[in-house]
PDB file of N, CA and C in Angstrom:
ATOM      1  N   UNK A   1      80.308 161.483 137.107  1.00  0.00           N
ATOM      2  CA  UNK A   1      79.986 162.588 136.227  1.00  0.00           C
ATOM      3  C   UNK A   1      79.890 162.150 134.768  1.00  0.00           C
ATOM      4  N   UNK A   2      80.642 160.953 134.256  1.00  0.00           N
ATOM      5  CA  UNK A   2      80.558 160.562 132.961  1.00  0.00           C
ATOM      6  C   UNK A   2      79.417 160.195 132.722  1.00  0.00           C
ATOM      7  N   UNK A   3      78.203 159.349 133.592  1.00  0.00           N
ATOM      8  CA  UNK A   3      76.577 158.887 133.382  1.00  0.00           C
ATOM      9  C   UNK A   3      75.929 160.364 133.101  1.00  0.00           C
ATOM     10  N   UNK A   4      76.139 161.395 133.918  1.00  0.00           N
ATOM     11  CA  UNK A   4      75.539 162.847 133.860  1.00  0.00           C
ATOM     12  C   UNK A   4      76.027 163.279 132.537  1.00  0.00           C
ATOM     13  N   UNK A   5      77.362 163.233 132.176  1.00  0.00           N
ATOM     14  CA  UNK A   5      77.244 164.057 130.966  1.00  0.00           C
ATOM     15  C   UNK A   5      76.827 163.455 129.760  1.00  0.00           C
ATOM     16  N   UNK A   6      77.092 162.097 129.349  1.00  0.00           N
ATOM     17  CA  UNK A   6      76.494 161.300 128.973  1.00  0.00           C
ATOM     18  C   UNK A   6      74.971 161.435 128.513  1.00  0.00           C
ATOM     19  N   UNK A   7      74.305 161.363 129.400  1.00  0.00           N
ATOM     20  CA  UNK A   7      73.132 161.769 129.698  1.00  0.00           C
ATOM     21  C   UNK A   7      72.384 163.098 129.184  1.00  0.00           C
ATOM     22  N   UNK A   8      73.541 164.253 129.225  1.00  0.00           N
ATOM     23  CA  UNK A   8      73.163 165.535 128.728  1.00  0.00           C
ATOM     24  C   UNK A   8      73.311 165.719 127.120  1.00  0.00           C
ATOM     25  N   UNK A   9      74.122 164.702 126.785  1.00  0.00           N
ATOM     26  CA  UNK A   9      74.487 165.235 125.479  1.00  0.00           C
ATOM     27  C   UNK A   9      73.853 164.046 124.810  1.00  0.00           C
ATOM     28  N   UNK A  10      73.363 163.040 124.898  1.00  0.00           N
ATOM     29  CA  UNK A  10      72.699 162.035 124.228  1.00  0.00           C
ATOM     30  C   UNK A  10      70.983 162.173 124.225  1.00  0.00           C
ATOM     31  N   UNK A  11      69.777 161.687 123.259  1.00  0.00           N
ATOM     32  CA  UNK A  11      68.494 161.557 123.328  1.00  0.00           C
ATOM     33  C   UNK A  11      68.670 160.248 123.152  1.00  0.00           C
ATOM     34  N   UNK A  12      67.683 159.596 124.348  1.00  0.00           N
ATOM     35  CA  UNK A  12      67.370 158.213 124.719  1.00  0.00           C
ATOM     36  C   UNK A  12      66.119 158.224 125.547  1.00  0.00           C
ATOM     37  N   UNK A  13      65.766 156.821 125.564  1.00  0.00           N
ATOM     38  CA  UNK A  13      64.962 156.665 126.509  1.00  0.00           C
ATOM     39  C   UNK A  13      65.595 156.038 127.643  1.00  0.00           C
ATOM     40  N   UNK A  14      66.606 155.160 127.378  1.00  0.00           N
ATOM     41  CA  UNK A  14      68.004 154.597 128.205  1.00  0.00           C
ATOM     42  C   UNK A  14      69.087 154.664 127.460  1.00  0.00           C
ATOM     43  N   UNK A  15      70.022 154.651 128.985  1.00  0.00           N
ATOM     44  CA  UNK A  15      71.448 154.435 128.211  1.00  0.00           C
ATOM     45  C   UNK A  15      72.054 153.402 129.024  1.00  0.00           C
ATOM     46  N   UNK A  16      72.980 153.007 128.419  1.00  0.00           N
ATOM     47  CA  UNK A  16      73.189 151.425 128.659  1.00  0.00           C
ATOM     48  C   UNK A  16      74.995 151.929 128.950  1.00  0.00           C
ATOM     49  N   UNK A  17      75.485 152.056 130.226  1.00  0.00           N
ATOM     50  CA  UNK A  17      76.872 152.613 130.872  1.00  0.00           C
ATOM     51  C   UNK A  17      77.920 151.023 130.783  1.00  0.00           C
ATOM     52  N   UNK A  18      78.895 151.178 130.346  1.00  0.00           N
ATOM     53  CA  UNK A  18      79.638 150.242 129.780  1.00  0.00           C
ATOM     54  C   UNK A  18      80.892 150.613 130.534  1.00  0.00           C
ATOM     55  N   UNK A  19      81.712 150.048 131.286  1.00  0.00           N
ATOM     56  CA  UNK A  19      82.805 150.472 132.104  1.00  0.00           C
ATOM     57  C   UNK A  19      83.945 150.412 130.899  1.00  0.00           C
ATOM     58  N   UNK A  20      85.084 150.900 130.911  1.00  0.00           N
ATOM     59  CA  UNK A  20      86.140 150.478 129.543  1.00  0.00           C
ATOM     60  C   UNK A  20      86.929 150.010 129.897  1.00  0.00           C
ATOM     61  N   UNK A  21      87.297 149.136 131.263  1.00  0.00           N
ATOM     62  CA  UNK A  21      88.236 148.132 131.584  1.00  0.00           C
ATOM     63  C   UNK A  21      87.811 146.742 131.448  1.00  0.00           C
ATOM     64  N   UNK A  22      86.315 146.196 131.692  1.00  0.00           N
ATOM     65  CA  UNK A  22      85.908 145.118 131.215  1.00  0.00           C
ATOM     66  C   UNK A  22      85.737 144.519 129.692  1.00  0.00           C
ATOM     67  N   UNK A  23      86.808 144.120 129.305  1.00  0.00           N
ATOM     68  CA  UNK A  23      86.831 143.601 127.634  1.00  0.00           C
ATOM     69  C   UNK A  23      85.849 143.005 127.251  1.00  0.00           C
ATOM     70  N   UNK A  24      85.334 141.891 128.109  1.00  0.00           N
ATOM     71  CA  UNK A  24      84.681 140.779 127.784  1.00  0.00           C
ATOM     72  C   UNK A  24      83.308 141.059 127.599  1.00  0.00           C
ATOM     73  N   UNK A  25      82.482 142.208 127.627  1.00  0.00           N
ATOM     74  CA  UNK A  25      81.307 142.259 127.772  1.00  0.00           C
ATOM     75  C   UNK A  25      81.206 142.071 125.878  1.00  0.00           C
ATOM     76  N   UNK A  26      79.806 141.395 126.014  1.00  0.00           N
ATOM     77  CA  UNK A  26      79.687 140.982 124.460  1.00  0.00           C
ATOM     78  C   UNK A  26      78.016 141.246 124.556  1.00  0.00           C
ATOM     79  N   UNK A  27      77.855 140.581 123.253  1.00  0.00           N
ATOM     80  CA  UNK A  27      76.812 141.219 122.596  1.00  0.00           C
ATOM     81  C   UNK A  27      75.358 140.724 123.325  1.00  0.00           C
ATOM     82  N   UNK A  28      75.815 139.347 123.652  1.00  0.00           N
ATOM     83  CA  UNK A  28      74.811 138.527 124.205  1.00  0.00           C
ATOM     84  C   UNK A  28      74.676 139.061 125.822  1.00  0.00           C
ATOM     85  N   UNK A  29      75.415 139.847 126.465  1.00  0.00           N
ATOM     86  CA  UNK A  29      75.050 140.420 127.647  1.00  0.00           C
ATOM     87  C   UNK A  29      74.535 141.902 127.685  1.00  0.00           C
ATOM     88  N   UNK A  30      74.932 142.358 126.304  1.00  0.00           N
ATOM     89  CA  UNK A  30      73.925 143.732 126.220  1.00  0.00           C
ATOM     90  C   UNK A  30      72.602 143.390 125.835  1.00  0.00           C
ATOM     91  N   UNK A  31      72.187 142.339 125.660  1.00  0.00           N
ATOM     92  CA  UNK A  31      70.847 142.050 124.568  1.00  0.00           C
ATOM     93  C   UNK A  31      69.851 141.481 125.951  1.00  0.00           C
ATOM     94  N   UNK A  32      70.999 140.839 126.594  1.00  0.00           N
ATOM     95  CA  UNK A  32      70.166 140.083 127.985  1.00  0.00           C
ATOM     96  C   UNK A  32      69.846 141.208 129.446  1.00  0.00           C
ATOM     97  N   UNK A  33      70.502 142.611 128.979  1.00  0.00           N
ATOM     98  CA  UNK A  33      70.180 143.419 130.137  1.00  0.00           C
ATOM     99  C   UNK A  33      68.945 143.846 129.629  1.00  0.00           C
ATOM    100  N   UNK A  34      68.987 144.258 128.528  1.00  0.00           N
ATOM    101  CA  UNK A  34      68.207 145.283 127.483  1.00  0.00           C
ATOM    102  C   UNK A  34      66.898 144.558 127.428  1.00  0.00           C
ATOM    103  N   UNK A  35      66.920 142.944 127.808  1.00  0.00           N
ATOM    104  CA  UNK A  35      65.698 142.490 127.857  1.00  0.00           C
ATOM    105  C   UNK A  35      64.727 142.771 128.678  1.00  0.00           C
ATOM    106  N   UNK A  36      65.086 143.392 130.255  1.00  0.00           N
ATOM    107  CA  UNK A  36      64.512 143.937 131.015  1.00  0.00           C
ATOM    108  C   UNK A  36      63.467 145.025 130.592  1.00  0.00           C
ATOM    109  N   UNK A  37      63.735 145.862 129.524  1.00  0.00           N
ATOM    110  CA  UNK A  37      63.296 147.483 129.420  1.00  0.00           C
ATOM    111  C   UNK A  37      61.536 147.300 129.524  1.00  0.00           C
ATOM    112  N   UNK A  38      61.327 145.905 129.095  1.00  0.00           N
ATOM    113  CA  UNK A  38      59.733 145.969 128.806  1.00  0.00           C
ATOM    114  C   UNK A  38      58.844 145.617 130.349  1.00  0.00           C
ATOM    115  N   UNK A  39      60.206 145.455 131.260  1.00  0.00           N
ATOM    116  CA  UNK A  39      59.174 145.169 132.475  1.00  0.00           C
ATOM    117  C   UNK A  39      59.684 146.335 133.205  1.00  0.00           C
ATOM    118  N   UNK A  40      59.917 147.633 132.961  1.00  0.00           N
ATOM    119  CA  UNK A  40      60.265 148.563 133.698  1.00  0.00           C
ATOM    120  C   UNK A  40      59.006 148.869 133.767  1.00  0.00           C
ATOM    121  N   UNK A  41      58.657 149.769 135.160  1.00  0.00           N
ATOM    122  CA  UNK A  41      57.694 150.735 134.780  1.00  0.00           C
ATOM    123  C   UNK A  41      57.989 152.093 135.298  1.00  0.00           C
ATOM    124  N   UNK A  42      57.742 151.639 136.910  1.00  0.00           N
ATOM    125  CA  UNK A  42      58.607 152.872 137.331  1.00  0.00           C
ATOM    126  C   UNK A  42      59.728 152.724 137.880  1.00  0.00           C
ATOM    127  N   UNK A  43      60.569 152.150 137.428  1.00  0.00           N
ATOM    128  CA  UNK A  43      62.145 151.611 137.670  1.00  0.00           C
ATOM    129  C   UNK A  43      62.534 152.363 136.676  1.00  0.00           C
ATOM    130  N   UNK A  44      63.984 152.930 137.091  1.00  0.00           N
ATOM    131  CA  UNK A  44      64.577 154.275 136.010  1.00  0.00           C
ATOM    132  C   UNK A  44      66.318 153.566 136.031  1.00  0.00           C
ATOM    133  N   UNK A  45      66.167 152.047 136.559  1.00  0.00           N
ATOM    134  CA  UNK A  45      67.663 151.355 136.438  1.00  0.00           C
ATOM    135  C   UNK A  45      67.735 149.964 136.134  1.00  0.00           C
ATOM    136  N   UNK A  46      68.640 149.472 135.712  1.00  0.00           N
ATOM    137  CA  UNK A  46      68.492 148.089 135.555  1.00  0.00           C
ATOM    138  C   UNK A  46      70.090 147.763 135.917  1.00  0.00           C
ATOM    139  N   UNK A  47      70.120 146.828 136.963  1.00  0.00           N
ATOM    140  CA  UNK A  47      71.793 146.928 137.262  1.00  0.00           C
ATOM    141  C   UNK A  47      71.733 145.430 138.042  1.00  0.00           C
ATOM    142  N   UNK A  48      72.567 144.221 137.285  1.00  0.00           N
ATOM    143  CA  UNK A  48      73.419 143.572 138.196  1.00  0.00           C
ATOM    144  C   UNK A  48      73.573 143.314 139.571  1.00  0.00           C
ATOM    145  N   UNK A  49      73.161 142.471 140.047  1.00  0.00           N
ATOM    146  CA  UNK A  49      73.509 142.024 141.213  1.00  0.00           C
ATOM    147  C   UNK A  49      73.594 140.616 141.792  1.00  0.00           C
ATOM    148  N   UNK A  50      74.685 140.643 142.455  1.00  0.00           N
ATOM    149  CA  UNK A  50      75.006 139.879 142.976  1.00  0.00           C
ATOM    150  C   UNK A  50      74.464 139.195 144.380  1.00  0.00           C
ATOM    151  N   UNK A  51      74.526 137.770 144.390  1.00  0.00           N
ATOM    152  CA  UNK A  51      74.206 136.679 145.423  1.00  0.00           C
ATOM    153  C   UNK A  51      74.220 138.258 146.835  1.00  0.00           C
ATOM    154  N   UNK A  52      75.253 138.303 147.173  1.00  0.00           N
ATOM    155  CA  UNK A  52      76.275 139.269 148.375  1.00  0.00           C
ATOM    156  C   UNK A  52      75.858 140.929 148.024  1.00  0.00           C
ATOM    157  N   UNK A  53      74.885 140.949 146.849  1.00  0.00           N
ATOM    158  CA  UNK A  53      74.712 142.558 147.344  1.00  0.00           C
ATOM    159  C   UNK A  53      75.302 143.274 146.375  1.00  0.00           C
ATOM    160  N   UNK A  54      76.659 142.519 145.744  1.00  0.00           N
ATOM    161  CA  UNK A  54      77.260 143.892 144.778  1.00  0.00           C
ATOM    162  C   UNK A  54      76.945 144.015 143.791  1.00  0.00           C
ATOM    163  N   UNK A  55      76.446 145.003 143.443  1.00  0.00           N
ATOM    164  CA  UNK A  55      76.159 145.464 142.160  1.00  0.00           C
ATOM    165  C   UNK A  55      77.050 146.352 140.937  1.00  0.00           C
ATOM    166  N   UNK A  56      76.982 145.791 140.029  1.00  0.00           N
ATOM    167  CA  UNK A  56      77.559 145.889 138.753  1.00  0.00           C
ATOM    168  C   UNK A  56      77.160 147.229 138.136  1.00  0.00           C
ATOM    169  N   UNK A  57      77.160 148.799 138.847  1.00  0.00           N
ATOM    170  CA  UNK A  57      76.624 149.720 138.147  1.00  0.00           C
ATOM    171  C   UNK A  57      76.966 150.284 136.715  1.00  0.00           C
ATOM    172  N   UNK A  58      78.636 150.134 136.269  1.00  0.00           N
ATOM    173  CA  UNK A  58      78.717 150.451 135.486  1.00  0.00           C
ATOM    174  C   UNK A  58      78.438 149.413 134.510  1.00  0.00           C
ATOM    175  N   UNK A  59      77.786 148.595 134.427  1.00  0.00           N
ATOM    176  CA  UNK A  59      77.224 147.805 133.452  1.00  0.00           C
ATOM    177  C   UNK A  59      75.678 147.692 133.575  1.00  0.00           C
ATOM    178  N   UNK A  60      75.031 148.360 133.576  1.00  0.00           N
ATOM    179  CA  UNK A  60      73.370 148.735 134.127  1.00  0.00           C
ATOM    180  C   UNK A  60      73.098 149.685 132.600  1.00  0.00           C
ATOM    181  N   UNK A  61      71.767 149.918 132.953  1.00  0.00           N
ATOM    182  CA  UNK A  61      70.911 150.773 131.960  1.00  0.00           C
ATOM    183  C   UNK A  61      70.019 151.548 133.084  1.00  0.00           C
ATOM    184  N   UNK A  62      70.370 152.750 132.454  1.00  0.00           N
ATOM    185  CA  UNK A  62      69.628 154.060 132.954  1.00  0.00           C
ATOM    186  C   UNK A  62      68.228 153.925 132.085  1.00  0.00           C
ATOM    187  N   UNK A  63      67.310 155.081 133.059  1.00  0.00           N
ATOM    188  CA  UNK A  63      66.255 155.980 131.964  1.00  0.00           C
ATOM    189  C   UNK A  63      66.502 157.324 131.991  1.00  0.00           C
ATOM    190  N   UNK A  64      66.067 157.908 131.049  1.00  0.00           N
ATOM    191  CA  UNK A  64      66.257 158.863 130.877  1.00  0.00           C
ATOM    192  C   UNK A  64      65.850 160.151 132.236  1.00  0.00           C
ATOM    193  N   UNK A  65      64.250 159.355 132.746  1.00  0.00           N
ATOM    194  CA  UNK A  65      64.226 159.961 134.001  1.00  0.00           C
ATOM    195  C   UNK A  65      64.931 160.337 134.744  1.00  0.00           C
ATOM    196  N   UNK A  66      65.926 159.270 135.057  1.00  0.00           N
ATOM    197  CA  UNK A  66      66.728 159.132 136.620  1.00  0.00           C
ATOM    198  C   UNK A  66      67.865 160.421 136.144  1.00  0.00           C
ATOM    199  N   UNK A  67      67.888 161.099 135.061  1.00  0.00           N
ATOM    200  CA  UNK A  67      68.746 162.446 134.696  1.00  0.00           C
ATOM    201  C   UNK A  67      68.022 163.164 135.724  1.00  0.00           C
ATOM    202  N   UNK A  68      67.039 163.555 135.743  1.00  0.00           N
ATOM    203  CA  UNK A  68      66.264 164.636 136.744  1.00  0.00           C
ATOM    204  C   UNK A  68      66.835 164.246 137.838  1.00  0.00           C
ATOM    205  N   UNK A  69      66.917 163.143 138.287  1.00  0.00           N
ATOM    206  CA  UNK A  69      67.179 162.360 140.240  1.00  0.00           C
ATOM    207  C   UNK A  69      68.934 163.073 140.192  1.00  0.00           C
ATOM    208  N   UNK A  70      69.565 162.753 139.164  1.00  0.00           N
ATOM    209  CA  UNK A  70      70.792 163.266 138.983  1.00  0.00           C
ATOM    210  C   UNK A  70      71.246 164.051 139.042  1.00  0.00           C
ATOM    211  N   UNK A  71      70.200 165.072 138.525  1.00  0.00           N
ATOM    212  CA  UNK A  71      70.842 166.670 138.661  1.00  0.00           C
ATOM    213  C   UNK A  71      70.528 167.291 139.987  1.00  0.00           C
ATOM    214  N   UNK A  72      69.283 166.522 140.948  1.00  0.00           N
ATOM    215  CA  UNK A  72      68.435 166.837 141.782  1.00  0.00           C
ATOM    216  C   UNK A  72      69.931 166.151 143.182  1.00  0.00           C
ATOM    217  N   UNK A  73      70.548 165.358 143.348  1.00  0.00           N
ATOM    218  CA  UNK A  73      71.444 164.949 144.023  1.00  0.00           C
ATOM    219  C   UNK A  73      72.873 165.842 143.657  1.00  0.00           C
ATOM    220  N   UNK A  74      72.829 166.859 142.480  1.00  0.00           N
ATOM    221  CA  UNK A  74      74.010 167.171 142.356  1.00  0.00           C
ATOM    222  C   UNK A  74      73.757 168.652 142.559  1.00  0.00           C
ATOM    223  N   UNK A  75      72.696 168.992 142.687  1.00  0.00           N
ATOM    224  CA  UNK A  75      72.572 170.469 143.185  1.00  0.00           C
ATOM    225  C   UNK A  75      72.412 170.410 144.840  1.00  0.00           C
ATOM    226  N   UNK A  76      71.678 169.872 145.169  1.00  0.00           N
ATOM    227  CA  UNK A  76      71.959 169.631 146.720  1.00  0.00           C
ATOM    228  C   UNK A  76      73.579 169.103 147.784  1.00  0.00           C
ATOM    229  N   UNK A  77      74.196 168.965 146.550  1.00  0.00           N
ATOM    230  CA  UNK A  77      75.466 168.270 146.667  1.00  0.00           C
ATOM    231  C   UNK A  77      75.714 167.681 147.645  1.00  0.00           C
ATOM    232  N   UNK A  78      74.522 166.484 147.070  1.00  0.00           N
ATOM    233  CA  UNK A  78      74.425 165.044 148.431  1.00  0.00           C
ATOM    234  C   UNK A  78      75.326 164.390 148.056  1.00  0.00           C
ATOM    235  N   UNK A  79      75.156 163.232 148.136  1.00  0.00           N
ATOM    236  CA  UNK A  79      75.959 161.938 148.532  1.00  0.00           C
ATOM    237  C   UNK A  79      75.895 161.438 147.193  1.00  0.00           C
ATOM    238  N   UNK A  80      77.115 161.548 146.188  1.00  0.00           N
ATOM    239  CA  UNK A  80      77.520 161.191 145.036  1.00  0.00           C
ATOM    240  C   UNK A  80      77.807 160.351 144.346  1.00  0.00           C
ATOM    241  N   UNK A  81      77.995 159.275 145.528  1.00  0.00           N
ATOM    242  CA  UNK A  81      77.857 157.713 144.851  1.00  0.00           C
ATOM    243  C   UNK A  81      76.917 157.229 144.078  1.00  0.00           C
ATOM    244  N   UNK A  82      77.612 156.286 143.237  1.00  0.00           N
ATOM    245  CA  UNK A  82      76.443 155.685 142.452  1.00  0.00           C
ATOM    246  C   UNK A  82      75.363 154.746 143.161  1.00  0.00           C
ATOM    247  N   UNK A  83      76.100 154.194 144.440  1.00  0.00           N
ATOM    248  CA  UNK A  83      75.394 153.599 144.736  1.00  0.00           C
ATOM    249  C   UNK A  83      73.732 153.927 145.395  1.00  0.00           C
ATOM    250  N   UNK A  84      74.273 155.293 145.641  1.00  0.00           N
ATOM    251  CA  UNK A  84      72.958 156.791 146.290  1.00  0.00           C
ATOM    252  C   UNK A  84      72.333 156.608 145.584  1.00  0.00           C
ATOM    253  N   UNK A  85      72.960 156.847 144.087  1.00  0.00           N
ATOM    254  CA  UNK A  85      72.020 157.642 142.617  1.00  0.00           C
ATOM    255  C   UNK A  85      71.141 156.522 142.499  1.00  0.00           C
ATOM    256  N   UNK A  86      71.488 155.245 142.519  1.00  0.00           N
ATOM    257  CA  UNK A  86      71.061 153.808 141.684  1.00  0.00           C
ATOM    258  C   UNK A  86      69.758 154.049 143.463  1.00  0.00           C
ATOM    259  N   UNK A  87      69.834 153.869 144.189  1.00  0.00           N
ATOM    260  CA  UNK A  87      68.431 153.632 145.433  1.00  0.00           C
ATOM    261  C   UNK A  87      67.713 154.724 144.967  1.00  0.00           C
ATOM    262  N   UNK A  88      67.790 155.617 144.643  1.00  0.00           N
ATOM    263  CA  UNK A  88      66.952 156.856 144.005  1.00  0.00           C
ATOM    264  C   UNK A  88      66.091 156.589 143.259  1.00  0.00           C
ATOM    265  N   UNK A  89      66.115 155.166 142.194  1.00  0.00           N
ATOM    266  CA  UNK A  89      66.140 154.890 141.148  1.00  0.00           C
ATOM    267  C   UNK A  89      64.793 153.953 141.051  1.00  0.00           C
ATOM    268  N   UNK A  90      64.415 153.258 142.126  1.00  0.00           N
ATOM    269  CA  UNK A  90      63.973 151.775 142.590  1.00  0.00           C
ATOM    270  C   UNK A  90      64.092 151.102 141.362  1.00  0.00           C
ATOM    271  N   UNK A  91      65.238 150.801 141.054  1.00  0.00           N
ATOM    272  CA  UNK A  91      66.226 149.698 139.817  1.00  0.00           C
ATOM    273  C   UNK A  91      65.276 148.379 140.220  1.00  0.00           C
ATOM    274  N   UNK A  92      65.488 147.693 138.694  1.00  0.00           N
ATOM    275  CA  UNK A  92      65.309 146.347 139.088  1.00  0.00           C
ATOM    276  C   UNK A  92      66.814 145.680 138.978  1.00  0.00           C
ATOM    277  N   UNK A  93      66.674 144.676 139.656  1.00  0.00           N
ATOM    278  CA  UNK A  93      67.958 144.218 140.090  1.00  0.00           C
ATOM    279  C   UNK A  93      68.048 142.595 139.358  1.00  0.00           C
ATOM    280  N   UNK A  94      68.829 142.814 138.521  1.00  0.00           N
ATOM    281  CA  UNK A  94      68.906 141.309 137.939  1.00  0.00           C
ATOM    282  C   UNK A  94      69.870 140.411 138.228  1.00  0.00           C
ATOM    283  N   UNK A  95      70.283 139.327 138.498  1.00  0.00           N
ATOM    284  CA  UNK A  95      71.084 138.391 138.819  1.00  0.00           C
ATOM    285  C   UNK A  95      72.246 138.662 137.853  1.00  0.00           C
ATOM    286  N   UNK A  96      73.320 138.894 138.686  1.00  0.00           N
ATOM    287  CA  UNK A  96      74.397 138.958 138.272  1.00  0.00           C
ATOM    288  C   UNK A  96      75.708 137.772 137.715  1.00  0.00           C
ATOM    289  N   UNK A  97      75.258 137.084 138.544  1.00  0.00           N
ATOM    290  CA  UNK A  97      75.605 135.548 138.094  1.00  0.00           C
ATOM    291  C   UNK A  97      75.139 135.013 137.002  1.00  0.00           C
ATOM    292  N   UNK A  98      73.889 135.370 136.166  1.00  0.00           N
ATOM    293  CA  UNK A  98      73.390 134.938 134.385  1.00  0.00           C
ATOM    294  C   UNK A  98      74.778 135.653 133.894  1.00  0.00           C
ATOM    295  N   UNK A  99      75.602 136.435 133.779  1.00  0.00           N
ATOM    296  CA  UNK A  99      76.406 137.283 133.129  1.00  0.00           C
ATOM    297  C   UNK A  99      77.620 136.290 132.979  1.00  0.00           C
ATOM    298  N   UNK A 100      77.695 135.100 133.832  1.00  0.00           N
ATOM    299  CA  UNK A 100      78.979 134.665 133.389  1.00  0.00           C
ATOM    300  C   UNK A 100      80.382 135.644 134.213  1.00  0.00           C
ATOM    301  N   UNK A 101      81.314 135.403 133.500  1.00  0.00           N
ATOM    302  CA  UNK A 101      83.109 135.871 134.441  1.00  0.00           C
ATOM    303  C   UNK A 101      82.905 137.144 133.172  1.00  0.00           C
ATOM    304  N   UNK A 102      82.491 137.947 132.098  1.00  0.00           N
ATOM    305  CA  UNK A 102      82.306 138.729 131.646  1.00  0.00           C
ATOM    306  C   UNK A 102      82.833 140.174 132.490  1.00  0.00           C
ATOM    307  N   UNK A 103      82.749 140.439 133.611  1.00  0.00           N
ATOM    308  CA  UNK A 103      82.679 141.804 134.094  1.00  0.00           C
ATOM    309  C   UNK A 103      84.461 141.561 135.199  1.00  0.00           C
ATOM    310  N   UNK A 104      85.249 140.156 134.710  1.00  0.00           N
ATOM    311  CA  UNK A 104      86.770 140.889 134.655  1.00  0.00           C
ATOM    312  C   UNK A 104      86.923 141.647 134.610  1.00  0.00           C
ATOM    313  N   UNK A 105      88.118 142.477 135.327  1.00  0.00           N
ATOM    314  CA  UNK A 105      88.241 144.084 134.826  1.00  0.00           C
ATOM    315  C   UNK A 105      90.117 143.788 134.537  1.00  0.00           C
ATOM    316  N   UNK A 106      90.071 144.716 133.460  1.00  0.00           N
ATOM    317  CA  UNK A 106      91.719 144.621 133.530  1.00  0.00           C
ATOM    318  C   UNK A 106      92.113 146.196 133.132  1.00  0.00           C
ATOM    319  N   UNK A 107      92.935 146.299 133.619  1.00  0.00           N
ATOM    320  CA  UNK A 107      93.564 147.713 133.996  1.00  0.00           C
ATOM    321  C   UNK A 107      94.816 147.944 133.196  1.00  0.00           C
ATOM    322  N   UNK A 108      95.965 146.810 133.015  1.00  0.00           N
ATOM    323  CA  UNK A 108      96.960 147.109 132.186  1.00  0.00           C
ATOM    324  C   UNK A 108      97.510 146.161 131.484  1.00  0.00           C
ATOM    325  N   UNK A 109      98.124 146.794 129.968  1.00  0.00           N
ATOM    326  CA  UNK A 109      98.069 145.517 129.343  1.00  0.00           C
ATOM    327  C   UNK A 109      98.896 144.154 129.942  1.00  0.00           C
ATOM    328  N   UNK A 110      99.629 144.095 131.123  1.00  0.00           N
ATOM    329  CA  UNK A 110     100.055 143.064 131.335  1.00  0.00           C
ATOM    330  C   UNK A 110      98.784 142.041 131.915  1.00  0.00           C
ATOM    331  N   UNK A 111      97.934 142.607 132.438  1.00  0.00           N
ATOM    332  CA  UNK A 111      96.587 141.645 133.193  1.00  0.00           C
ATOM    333  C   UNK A 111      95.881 140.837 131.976  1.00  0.00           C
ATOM    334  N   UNK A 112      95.834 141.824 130.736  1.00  0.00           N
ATOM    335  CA  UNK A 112      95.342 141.760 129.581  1.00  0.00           C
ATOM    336  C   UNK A 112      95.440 140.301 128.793  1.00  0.00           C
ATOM    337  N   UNK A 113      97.311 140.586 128.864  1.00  0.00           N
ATOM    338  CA  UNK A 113      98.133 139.166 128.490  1.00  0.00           C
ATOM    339  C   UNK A 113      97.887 137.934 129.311  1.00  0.00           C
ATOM    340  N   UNK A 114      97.696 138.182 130.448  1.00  0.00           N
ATOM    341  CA  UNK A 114      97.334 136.935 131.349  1.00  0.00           C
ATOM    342  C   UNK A 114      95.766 136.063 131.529  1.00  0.00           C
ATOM    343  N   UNK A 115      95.034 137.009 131.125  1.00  0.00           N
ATOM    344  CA  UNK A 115      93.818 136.760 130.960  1.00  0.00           C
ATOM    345  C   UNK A 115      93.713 135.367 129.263  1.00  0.00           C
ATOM    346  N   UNK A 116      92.935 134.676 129.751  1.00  0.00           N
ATOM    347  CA  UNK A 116      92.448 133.588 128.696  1.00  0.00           C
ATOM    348  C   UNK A 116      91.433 133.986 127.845  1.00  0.00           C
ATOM    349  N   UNK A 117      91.031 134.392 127.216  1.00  0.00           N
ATOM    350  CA  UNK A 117      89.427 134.523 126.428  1.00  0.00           C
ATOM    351  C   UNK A 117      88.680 133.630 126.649  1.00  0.00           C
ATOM    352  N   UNK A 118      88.843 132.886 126.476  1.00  0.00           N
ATOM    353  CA  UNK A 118      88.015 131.393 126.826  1.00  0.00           C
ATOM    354  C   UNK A 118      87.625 130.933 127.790  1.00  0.00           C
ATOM    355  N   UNK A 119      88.625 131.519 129.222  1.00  0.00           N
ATOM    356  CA  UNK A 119      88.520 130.872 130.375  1.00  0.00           C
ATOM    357  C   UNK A 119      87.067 132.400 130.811  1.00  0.00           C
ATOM    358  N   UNK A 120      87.336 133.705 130.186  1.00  0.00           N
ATOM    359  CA  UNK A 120      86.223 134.716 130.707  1.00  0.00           C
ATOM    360  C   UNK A 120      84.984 133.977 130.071  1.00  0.00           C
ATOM    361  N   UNK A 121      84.700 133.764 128.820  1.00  0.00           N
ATOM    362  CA  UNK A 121      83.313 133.770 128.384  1.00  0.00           C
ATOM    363  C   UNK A 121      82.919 132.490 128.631  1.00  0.00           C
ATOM    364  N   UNK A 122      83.201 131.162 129.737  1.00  0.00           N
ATOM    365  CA  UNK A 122      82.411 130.344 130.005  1.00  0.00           C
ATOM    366  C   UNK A 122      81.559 130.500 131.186  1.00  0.00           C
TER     367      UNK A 122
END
């Protein structure tokens, strides 16, 4: 629901969904998703993926379109996953492995403390 409201209260042509447990995301991996936007056409996602399939949604870029697919899955009150919303979408799917150890997630500050900086951004 945070991409939907998000979505309602912002003017974009994309929005670029940022999870708030991954610290490490930096500037050079928003600039390298964002590079995609010029080969969209009718792709309304741009999301991460991995060798195995998993995809990185909360670190993706919406269009503004895929709001319509959104509201259109939430009035029918289908199947609410992102992972639903994102096939709705025909995303392009970028290699998730260019991103580097960036999409760590840490949850409390003790993981926080244990984590290296140095050892994420190589």
């Amino acid at each position: 629901m945070g991409i939907y409201v998000g979505m309602l209260n912002l003017k974009s042509d994309w929005y670029l969904v940022v999870p708030c447990d991954t610290p490490f995301i930096n500037k050079e991996a928003i600039l390298k998703i964002a590079s995609y936007i010029d080969k969209a056409e009718n792709n309304y996602a741009i999301v991460p993926k991995y060798k195995n399939n998993y995809i990185e949604p909360l670190f993706s870029l919406y269009h503004k379109k895929s709001l319509k697919i959104l509201q259109q899955i939430i009035l029918k009150k289908g199947n609410l996953s992102i992972k639903n919303f994102i096939n709705h979408l025909n995303p392009i799917y970028i290699n998730a492995e260019k991103f580097g150890n960036i999409f760590y997630n840490v949850n409390t500050p003790e993981e926080l403390k244990n984590v290296k900086f140095s050892k994420i951004n190589k």
